[in-house]
Protein backbone atom coordinates (compact mmCIF):
# COMPACT_ATOMS: atom_id res chain seq x y z
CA UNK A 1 1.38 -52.06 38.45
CA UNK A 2 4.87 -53.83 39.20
CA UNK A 3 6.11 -52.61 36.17
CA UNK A 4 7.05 -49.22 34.52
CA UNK A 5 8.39 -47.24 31.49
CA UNK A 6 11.45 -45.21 32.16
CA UNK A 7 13.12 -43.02 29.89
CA UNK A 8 17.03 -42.92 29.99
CA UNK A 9 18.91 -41.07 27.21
CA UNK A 10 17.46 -42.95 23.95
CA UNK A 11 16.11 -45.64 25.45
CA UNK A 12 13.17 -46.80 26.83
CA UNK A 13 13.78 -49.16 30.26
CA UNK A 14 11.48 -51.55 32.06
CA UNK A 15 11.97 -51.34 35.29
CA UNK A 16 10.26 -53.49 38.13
CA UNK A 17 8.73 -51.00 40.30
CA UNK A 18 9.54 -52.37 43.59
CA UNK A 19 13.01 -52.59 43.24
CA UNK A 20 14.17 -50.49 40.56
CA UNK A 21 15.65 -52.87 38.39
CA UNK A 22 15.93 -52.79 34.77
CA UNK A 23 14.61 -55.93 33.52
CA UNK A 24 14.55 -55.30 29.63
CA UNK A 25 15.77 -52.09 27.53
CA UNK A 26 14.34 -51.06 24.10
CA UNK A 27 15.23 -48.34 21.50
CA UNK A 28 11.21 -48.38 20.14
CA UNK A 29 8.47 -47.00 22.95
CA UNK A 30 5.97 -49.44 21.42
CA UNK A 31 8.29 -52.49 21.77
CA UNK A 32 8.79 -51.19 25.51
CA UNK A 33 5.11 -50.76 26.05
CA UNK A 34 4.20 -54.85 24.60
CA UNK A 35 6.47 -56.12 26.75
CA UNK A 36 5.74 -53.95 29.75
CA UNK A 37 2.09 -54.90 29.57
CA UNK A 38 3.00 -58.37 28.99
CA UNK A 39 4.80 -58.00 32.23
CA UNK A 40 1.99 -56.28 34.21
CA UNK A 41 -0.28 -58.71 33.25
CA UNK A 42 1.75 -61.86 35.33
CA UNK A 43 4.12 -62.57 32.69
CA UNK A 44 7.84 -63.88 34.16
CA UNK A 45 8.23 -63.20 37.73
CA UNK A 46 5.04 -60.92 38.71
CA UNK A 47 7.20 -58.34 39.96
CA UNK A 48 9.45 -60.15 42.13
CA UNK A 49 12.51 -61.00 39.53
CA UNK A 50 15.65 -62.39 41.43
CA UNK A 51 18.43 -60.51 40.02
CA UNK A 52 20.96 -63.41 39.47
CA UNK A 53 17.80 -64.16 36.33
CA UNK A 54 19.40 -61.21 34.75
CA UNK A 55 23.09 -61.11 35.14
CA UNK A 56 25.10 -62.34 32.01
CA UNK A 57 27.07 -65.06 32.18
CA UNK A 58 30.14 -65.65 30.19
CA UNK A 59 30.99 -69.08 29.11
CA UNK A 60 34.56 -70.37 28.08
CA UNK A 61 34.77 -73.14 25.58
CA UNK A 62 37.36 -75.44 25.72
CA UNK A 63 39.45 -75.47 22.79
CA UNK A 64 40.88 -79.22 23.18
CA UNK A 65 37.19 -81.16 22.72
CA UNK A 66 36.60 -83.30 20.03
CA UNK A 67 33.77 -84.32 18.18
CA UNK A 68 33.11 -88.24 18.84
């Protein structure tokens, strides 16, 4: 299993097991529990997510392009 349920506050995290990162967060157990076996089943990285996969990234739009 490289995948697990944890419970913080209200929510319902799914964390990779090896590394203890949160890869996905959920509000509904059931939603938590698709996707986790989704997860332990090969789906996305097998257990092995690079972290950079789940930083945000904020992108600036430039205000001055026009339409051609």
């Amino acid at each position: 299993m490289n995948y697990q349920i944890v419970k913080v506050n209200n929510n319902f995290n799914v964390v990779e097991t090896l590394t203890g990162l949160t890869i996905e967060s959920f509000d509904v157990f059931n939603l938590a529990r698709k996707y986790l076996s989704f997860l332990n089943k090969g789906g996305a990285f097998n257990g092995f997510t690079p972290a950079f996969i789940l930083r945000k990234v904020h992108i600036s739009i430039n205000s001055d392009y026009e339409d051609m």
